[in-house]
N, C-alpha and C. Protein backbone atom coordinates (compact mmCIF):
# COMPACT_ATOMS: atom_id res chain seq x y z
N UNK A 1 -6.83 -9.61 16.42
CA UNK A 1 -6.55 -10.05 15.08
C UNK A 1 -7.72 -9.66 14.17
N UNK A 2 -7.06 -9.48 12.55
CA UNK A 2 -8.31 -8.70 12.02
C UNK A 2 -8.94 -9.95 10.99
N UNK A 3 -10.13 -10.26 11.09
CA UNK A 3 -10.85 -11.14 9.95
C UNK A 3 -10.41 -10.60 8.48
N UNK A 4 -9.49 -11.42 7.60
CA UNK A 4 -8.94 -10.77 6.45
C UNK A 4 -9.55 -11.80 5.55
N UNK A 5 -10.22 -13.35 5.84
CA UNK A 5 -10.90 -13.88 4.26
C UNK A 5 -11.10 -13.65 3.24
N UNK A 6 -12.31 -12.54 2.87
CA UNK A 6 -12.43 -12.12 1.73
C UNK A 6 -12.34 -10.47 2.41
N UNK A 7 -11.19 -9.90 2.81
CA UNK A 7 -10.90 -8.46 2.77
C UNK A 7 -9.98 -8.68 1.38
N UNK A 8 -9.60 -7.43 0.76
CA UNK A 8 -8.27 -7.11 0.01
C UNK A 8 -7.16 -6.82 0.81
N UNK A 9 -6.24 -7.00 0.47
CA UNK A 9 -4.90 -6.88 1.08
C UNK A 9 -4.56 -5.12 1.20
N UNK A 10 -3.61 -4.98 1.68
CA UNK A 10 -2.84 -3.65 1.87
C UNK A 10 -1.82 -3.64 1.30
N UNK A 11 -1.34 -2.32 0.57
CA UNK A 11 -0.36 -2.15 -0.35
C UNK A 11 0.19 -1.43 0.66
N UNK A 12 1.89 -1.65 0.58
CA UNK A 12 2.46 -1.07 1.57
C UNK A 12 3.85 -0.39 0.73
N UNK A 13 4.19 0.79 0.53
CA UNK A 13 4.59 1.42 -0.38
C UNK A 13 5.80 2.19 0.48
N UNK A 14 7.12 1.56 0.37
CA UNK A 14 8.22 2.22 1.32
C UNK A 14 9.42 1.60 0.30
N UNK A 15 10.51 3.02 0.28
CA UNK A 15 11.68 2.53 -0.53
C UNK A 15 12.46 2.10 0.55
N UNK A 16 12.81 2.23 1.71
CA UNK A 16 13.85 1.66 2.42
C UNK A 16 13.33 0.06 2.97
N UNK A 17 14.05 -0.72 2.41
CA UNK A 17 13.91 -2.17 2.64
C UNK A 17 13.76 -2.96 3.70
N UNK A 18 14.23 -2.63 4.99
CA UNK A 18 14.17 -2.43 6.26
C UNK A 18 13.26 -2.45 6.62
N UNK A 19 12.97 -1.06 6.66
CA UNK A 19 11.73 -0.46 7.16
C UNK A 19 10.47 -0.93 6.43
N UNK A 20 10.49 -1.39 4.90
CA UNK A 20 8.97 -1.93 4.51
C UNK A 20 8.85 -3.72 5.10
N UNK A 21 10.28 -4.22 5.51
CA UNK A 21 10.49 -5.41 6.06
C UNK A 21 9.41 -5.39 7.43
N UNK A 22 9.97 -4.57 7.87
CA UNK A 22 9.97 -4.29 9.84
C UNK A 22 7.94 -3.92 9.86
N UNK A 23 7.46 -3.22 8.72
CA UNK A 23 6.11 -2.74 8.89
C UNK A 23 5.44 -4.11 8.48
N UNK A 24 6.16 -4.73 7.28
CA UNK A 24 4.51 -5.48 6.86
C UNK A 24 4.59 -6.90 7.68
N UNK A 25 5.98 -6.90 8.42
CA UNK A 25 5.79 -8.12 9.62
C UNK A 25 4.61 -7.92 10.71
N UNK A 26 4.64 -6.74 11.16
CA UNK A 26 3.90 -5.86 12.04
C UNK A 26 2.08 -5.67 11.81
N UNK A 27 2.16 -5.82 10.26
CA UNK A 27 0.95 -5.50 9.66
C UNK A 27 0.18 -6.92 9.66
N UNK A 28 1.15 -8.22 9.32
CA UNK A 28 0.91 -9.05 9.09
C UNK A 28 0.55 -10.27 9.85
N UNK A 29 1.55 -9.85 11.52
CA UNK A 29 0.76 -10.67 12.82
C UNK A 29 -0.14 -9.51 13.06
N UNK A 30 -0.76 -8.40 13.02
CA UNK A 30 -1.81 -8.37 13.24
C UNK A 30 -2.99 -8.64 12.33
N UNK A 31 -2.82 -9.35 11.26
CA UNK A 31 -3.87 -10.56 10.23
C UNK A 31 -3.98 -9.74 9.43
N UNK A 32 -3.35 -8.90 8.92
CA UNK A 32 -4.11 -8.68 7.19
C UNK A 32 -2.92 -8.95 6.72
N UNK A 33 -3.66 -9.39 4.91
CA UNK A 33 -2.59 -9.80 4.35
C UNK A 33 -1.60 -8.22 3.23
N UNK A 34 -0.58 -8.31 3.79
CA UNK A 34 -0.05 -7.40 2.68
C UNK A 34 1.12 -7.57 1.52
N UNK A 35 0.58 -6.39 0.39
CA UNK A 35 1.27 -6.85 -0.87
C UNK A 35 2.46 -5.24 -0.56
N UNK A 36 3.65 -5.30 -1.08
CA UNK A 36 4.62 -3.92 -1.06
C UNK A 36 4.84 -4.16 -2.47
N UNK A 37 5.51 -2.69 -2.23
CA UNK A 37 5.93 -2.13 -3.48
C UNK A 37 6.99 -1.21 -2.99
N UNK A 38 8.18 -1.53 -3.71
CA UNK A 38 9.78 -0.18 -3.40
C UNK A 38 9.35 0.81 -4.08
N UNK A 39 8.38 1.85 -4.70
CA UNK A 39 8.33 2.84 -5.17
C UNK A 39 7.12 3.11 -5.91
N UNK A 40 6.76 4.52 -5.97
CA UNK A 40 5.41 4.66 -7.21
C UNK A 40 5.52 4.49 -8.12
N UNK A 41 5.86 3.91 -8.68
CA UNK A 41 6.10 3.34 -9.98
C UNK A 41 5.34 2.15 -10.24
N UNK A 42 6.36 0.96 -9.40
CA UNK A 42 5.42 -0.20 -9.36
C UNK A 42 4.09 0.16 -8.55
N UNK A 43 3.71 0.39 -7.65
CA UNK A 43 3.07 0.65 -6.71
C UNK A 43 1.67 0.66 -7.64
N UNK A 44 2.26 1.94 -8.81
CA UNK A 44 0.68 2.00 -9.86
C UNK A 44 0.35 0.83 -10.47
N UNK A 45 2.01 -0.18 -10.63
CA UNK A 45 1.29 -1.27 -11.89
C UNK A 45 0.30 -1.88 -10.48
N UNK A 46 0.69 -1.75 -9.29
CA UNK A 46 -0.28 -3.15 -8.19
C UNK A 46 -1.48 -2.59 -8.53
N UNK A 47 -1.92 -1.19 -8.26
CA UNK A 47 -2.91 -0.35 -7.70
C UNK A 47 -4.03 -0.66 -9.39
N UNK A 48 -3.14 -0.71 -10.26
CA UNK A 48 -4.06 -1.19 -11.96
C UNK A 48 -4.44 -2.41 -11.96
N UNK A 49 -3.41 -3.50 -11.06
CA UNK A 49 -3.52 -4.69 -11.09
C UNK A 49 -5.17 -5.36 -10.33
N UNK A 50 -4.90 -4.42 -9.59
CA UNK A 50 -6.01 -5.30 -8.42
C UNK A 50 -6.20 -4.18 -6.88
N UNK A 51 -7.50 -4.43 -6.44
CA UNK A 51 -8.05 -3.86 -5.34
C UNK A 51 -7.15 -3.71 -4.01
N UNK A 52 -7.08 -2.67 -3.60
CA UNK A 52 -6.55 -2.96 -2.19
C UNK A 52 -7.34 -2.04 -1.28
N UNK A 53 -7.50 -2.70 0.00
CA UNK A 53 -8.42 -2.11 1.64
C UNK A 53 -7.87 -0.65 1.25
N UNK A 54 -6.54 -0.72 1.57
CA UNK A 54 -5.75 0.43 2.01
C UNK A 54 -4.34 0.69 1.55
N UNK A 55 -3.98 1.99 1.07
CA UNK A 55 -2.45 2.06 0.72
C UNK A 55 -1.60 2.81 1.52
N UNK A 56 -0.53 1.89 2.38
CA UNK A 56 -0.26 3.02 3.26
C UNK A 56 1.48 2.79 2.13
N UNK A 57 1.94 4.60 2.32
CA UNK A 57 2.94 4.95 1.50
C UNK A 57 3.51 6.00 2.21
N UNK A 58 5.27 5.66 1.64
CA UNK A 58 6.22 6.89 2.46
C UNK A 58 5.94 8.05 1.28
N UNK A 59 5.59 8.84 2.02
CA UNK A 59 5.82 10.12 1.35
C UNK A 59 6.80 11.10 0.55
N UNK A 60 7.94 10.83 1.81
CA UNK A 60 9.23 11.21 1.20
C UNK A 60 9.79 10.24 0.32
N UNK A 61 9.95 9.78 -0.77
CA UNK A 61 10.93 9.14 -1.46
C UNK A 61 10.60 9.22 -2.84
N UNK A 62 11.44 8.48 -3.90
CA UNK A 62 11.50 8.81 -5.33
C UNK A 62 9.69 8.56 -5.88
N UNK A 63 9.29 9.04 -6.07
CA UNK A 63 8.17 9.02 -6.77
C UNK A 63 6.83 8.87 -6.08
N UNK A 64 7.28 9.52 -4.80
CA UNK A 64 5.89 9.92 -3.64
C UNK A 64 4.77 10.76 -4.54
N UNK A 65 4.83 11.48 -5.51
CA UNK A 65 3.58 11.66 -6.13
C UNK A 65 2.73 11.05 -6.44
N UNK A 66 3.37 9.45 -7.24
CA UNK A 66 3.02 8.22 -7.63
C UNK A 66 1.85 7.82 -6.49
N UNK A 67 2.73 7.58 -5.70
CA UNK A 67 1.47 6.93 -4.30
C UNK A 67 0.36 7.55 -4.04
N UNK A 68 0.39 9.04 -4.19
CA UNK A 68 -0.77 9.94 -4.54
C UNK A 68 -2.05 9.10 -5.34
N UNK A 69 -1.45 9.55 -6.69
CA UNK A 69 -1.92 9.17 -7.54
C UNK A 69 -3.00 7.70 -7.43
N UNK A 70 -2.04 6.54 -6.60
CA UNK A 70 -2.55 5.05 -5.85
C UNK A 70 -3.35 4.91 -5.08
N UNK A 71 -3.29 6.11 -3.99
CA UNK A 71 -4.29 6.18 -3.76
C UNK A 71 -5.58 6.88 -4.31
N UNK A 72 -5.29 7.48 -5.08
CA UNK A 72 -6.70 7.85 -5.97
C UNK A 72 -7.56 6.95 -6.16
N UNK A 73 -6.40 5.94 -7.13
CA UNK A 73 -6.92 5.27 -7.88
C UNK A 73 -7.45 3.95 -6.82
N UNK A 74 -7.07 3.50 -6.18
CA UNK A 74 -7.78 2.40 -4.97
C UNK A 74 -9.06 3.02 -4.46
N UNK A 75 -9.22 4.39 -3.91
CA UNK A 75 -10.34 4.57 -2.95
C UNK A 75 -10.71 6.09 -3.71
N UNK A 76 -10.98 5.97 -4.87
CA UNK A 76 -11.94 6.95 -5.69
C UNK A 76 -13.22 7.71 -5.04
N UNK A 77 -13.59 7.38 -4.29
CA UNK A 77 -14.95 7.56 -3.39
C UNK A 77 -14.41 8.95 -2.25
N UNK A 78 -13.20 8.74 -1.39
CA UNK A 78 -12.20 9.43 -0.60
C UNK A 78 -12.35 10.98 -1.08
N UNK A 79 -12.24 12.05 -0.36
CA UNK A 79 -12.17 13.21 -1.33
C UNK A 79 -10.29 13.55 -0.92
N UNK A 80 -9.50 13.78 -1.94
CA UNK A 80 -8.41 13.80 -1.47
C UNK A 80 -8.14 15.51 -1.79
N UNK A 81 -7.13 16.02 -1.20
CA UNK A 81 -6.77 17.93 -1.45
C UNK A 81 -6.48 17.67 -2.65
C-alpha cells in the first residue's frame, strides 16, 4: 500500500466508463487517491484546477491531444517529444 497523506492524487483520464470504473478501483485499493476525467477537455479544467502525482490517460479517444497537453501542464520539469 502506497503512503498517500499529503501525496496529490492521480488524474485518471479514460472515455470508456467501464474501464475508468475497473482502473481507479484498482488504483485505489492500492492507496492512492484518484480524481478522473471522461475526456481532455475536462481533464485540462482538473490539470488548471489543482496538482496531480501523475496523469495516466487513454490515448486513443476524443481529445487525446488534450491529455498531452495535461500532462505538460502537471509535470513541466518532464522533457516530453
Amino acid at each position: 500500500m502506497v503512503e498517500t497523506k499529503e501525496m496529490e492524487p492521480l488524474l485518471l483520464v479514460e472515455d470508456k466508463n467501464e474501464l475508468r470504473a475497473m482502473l481507479r478501483k484498482a488504483l485505489e485499493r492500492a492507496g492512492y487517491a484518484v480524481d478522473e476525467a471522461p475526456d481532455g477537455t475536462a481533464a485540462i479544467q482538473k490539470v488548471r484546477a489543482r496538482r496531480y502525482l501523475l496523469v495516466i490517460t487513454d490515448l486513443k479517444m476524443p481529445g487525446a491531444l488534450v491529455s498531452t497537453y495535461c500532462a505538460r501542464q502537471s509535470m513541466p520539469t518532464l522533457p516530453f517529444p
